[in-house]
N, C-alpha and C. Protein backbone atom coordinates (compact mmCIF):
# COMPACT_ATOMS: atom_id res chain seq x y z
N UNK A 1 0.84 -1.17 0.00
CA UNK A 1 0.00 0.00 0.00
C UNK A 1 0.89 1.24 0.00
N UNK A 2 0.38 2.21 -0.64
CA UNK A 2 1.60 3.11 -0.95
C UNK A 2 1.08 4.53 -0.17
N UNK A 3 1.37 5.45 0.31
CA UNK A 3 1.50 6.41 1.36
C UNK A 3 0.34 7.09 1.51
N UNK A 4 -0.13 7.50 -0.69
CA UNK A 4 -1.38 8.37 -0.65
C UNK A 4 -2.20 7.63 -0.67
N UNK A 5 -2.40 6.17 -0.83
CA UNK A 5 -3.64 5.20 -0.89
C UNK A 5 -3.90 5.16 0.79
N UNK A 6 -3.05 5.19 1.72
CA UNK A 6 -2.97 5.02 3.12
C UNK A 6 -3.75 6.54 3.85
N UNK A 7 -3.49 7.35 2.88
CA UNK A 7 -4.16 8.46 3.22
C UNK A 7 -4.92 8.98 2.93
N UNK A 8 -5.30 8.48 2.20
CA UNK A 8 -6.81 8.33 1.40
C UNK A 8 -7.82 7.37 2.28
N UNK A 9 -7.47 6.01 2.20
CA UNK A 9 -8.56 5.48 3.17
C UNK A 9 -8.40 5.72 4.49
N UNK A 10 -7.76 6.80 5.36
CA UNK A 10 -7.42 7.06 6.87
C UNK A 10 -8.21 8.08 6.61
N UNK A 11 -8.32 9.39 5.54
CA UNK A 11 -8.61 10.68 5.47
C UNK A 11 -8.02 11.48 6.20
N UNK A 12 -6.25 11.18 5.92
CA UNK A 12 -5.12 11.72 6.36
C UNK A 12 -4.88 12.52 5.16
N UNK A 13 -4.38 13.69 5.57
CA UNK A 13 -3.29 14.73 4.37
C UNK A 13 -1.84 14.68 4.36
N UNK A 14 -1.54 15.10 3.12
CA UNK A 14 -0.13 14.55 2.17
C UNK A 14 0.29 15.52 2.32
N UNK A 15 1.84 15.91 2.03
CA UNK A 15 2.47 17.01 1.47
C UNK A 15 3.38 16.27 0.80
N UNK A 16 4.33 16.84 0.13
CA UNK A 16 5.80 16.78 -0.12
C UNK A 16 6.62 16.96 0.65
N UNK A 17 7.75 16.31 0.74
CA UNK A 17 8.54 16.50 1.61
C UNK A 17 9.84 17.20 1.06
N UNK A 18 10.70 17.72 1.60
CA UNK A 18 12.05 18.52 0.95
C UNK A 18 12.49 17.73 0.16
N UNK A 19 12.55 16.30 0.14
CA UNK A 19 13.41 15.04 -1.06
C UNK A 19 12.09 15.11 -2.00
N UNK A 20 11.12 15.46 -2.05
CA UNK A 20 10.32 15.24 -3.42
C UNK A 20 9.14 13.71 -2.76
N UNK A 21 9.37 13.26 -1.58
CA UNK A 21 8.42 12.47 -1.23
C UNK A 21 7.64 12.82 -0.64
N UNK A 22 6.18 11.89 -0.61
CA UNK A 22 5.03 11.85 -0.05
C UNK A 22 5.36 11.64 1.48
N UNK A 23 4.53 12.08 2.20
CA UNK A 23 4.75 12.26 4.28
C UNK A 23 3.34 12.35 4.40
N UNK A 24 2.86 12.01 5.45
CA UNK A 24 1.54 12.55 6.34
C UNK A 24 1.98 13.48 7.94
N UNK A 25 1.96 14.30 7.57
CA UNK A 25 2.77 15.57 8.70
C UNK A 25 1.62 15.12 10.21
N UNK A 26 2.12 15.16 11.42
CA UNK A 26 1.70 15.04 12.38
C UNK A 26 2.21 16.19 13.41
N UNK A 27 1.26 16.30 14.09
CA UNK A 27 2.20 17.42 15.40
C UNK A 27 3.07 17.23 16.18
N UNK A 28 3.48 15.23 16.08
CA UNK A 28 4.50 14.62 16.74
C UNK A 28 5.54 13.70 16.02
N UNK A 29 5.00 14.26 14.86
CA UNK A 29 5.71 13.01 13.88
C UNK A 29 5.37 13.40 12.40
N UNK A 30 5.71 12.16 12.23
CA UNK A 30 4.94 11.90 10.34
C UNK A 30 5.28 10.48 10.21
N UNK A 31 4.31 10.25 9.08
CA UNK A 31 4.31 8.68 8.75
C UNK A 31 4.89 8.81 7.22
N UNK A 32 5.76 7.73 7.38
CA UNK A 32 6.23 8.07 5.55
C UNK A 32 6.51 6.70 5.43
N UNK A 33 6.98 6.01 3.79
CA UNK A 33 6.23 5.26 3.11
C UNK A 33 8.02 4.56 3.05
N UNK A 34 7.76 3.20 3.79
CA UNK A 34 9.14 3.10 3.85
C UNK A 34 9.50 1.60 2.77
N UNK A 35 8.92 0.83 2.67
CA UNK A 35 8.97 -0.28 1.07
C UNK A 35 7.68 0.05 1.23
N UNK A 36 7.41 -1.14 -0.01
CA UNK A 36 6.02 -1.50 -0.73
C UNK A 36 5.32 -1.89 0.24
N UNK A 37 5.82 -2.64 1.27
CA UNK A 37 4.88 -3.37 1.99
C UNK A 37 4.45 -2.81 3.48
N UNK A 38 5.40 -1.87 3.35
CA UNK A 38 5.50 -1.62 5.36
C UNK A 38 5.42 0.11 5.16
N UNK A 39 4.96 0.85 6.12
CA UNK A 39 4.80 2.16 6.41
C UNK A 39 5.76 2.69 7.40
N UNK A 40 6.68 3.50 7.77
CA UNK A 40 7.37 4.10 9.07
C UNK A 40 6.68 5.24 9.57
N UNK A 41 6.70 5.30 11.00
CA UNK A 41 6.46 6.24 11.95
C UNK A 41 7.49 7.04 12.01
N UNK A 42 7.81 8.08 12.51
CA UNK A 42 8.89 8.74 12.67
C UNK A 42 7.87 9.65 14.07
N UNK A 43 8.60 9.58 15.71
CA UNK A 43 8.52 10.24 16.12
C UNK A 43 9.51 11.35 16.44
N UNK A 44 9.09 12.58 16.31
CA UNK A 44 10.27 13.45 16.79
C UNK A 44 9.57 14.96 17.15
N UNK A 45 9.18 15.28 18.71
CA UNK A 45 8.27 16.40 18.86
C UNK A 45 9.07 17.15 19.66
N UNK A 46 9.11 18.60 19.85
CA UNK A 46 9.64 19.41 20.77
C UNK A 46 8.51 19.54 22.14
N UNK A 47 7.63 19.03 21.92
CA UNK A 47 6.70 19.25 23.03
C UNK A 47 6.97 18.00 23.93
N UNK A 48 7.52 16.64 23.65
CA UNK A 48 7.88 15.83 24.24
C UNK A 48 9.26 15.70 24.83
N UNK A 49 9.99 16.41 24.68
CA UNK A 49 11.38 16.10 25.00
C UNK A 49 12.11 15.72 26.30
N UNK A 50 11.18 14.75 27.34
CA UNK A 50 11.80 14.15 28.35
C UNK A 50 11.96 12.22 27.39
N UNK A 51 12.90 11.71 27.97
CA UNK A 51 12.95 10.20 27.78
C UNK A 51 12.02 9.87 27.86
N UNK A 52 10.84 10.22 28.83
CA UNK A 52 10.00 9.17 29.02
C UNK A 52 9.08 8.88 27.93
N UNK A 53 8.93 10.23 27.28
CA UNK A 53 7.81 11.09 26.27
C UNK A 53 8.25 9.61 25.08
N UNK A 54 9.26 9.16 24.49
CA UNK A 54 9.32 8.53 23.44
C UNK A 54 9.31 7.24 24.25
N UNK A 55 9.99 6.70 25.46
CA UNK A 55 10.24 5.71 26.06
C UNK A 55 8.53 5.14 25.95
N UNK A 56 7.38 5.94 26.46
CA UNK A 56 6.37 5.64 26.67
C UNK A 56 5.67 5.27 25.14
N UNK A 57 6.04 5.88 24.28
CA UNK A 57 5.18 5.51 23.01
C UNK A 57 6.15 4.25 22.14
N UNK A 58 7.24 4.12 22.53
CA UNK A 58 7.90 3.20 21.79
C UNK A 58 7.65 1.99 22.28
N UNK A 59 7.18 1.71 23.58
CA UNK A 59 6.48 0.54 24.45
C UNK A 59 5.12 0.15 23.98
N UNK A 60 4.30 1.46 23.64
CA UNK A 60 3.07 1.30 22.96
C UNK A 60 3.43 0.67 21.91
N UNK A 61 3.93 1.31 21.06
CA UNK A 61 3.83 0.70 19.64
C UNK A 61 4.37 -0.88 19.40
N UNK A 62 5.40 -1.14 20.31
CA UNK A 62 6.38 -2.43 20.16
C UNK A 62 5.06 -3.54 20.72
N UNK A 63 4.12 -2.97 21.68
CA UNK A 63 2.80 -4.00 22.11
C UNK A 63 1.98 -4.27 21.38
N UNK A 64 1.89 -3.18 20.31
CA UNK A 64 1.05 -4.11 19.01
C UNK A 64 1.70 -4.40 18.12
N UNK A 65 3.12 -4.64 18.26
CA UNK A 65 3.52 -5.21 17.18
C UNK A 65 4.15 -4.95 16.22
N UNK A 66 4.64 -3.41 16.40
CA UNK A 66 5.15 -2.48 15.31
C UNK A 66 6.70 -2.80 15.57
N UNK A 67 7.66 -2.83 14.64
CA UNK A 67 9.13 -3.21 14.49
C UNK A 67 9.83 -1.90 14.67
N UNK A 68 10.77 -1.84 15.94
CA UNK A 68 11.47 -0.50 16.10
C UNK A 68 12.97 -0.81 15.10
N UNK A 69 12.85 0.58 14.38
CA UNK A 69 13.31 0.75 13.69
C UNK A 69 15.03 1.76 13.99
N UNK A 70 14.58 2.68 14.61
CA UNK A 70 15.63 3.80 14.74
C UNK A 70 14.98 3.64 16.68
N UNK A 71 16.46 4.13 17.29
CA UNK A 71 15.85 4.04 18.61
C UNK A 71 16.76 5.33 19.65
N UNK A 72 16.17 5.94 19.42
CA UNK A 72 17.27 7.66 19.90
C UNK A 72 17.55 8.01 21.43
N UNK A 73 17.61 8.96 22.03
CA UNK A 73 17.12 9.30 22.90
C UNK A 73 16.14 9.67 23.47
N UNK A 74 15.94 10.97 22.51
CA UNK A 74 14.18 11.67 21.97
C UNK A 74 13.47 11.12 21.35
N UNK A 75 13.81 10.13 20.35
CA UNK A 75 13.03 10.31 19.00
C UNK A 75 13.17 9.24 18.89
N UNK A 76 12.64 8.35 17.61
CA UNK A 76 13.20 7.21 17.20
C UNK A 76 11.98 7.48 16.02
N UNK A 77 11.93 6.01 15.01
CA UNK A 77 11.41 4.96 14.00
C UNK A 77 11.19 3.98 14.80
N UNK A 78 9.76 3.37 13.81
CA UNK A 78 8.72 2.45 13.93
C UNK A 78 8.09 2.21 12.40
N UNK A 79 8.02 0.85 12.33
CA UNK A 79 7.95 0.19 11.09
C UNK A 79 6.32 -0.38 11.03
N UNK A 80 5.81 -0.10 10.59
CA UNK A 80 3.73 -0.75 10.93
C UNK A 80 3.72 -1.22 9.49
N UNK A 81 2.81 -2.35 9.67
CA UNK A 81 1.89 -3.13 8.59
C UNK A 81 0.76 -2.11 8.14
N UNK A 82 0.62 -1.69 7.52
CA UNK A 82 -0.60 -0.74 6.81
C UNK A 82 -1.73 -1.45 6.91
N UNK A 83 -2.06 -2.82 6.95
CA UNK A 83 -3.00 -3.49 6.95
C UNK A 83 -3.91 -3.88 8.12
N UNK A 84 -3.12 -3.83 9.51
CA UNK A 84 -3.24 -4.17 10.74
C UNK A 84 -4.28 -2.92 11.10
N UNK A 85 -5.16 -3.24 11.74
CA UNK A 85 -5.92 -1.82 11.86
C UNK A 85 -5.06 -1.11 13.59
N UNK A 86 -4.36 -2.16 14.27
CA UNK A 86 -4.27 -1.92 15.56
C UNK A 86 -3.03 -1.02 15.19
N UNK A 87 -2.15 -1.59 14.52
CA UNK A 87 -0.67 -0.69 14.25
C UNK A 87 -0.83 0.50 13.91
N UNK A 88 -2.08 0.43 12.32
CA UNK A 88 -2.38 1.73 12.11
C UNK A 88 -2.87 2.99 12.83
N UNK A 89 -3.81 2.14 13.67
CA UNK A 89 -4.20 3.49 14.75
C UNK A 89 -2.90 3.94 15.68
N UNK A 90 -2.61 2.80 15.97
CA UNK A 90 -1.22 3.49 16.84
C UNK A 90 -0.44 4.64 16.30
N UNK A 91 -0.01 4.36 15.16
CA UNK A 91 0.95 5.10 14.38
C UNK A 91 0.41 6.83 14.11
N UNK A 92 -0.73 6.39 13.78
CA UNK A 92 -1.57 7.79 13.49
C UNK A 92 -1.64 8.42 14.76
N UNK A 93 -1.87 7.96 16.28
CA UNK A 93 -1.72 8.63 17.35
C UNK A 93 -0.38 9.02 17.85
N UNK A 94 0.68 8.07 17.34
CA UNK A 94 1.65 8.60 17.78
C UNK A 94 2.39 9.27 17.60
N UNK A 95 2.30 10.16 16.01
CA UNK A 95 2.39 10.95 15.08
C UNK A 95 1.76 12.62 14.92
N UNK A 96 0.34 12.10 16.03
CA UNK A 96 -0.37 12.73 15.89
C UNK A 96 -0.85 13.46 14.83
N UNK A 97 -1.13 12.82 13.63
CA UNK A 97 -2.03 13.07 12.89
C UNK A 97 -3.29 13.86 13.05
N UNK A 98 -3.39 14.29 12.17
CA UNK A 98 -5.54 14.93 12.05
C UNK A 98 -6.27 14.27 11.02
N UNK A 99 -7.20 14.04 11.63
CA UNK A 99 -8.22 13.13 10.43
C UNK A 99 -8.36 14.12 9.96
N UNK A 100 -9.17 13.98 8.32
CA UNK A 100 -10.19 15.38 7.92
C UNK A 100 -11.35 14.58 8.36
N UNK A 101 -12.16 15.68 8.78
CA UNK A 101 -13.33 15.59 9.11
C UNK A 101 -14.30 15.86 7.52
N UNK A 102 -15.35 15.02 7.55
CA UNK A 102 -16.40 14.81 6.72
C UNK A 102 -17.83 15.67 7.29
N UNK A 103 -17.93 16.74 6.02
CA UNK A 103 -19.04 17.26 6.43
C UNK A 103 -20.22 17.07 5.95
N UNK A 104 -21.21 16.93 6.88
CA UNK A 104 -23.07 16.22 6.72
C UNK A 104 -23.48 17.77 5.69
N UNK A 105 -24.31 16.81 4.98
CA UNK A 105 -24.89 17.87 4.04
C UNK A 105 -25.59 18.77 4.27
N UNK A 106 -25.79 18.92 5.45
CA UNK A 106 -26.43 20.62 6.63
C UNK A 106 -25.17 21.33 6.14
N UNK A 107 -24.48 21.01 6.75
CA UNK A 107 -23.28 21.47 6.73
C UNK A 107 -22.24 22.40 5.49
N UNK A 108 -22.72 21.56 4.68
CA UNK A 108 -22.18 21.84 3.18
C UNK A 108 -23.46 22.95 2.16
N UNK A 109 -24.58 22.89 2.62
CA UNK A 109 -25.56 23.37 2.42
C UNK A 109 -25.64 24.73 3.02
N UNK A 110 -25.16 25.29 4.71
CA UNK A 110 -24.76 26.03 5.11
C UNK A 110 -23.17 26.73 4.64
N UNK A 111 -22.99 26.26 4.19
CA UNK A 111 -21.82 26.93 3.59
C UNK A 111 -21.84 27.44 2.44
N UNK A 112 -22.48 26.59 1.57
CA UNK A 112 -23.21 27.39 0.11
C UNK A 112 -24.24 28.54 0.26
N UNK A 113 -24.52 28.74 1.46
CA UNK A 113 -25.55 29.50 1.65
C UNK A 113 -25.15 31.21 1.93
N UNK A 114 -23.73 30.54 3.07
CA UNK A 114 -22.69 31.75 3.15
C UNK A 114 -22.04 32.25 2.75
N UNK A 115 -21.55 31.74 1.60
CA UNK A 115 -20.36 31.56 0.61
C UNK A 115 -20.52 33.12 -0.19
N UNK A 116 -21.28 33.62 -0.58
CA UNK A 116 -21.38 35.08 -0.81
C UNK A 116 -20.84 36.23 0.12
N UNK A 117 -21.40 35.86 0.91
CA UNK A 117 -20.85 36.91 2.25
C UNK A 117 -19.15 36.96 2.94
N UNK A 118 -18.50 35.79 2.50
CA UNK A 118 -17.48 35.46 2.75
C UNK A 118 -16.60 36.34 1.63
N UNK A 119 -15.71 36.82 2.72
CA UNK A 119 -14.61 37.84 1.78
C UNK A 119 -13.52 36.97 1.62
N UNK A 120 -12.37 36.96 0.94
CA UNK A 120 -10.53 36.35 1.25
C UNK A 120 -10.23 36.86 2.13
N UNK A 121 -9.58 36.23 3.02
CA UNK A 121 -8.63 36.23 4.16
C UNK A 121 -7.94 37.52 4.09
N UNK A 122 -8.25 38.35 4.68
CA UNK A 122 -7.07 39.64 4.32
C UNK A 122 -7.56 40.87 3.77
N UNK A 123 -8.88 40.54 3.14
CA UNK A 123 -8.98 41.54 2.09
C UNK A 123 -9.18 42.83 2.97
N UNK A 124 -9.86 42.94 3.65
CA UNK A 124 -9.76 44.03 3.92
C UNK A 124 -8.91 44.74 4.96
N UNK A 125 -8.15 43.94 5.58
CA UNK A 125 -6.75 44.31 6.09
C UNK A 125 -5.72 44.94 4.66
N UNK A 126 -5.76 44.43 4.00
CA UNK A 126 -4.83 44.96 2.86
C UNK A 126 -5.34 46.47 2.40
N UNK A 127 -6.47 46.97 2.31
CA UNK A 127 -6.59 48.06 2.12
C UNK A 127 -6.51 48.85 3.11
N UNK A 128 -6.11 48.70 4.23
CA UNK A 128 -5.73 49.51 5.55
C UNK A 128 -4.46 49.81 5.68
N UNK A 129 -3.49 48.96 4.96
CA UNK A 129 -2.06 48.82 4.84
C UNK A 129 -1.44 49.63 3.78
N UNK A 130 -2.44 50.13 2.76
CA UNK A 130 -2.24 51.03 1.90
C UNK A 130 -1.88 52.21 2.32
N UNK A 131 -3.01 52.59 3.11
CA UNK A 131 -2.89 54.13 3.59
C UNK A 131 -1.55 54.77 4.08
C-alpha cells in the first residue's frame, strides 16, 4: 500500500517532503512510506522532550507489534503493517495526525448558503495597509 492510498482510506493529508516524497505531517511526527509493503512512523516532537515522552510511546507501539526501527534518545522509528488496523491506529496517534473531518450535508448546504458573504482572508486588512 503506498503512502497516498494510506491516506486516502485514513482521510489523512499529504504534502511533499524537501526530497520530493510523499509524508503525512503530524504534530509529533509523520508517517512516511518506507517499502512496498511496510509504512514508518517517525517520532520526533519538541513538546515531548523528556525520555519518558518517546520511552512511553515506543512501548506502545512495540505491544502491538510495530518493528522498532531507529531508537534515539528523543526520538526514534517504527515500522507498521498498513493493513493491521491496531498498528495503524497506533501510528496515526503517535504521530499525531488529524483526520479530515467529513461534512453532513447541513453542513455543506450552510456553507453554500454563506459563501457570498465570505470575503478572502485579508482583504480588507490589505486596504488599511495602503494608507
Amino acid at each position: 500500500m503506498t503512502i497516498r492510498t494510506f491516506a486516502e482510506k485514513h482521510r489523512l493529508r499529504t504534502v511533499i517532503d524537501s526530497d520530493g516524497s510523499h509524508i503525512i505531517p503530524g504534530r509529533s511526527g509523520q508517517i512516511y512510506e518506507h517499502s512496498t509493503t511496510r509504512l514508518g512512523v517517525i517520532f520526533d516532537s519538541e513538546r515531548h522532550t523528556t525520555r519518558e515522552g518517546w520511552n512511553n510511546r515506543r512501548r506502545q507501539c512495540v505491544s502491538v507489534g510495530m518493528t522498532l526501527w531507529q531508537d534515539g534518545d528523543y526520538e526514534g522509528s517504527l515500522l507498521f503493517d498498513p493493513s493491521n488496523p491496531r498498528q495503524t491506529e497506533m501510528a496515526i496517534r503517535v504521530a499525531g495526525c488529524r483526520v479530515k473531518r467529513n461534512q453532513s450535508a447541513a453542513q455543506l448546504a450552510n456553507l453554500l448558503r454563506n459563501a457570498p458573504r465570505l470575503t478572502p482572508l485579508g482583504a480588507q486588512d490589505a486596504s488599511e495597509r495602503v494608507r
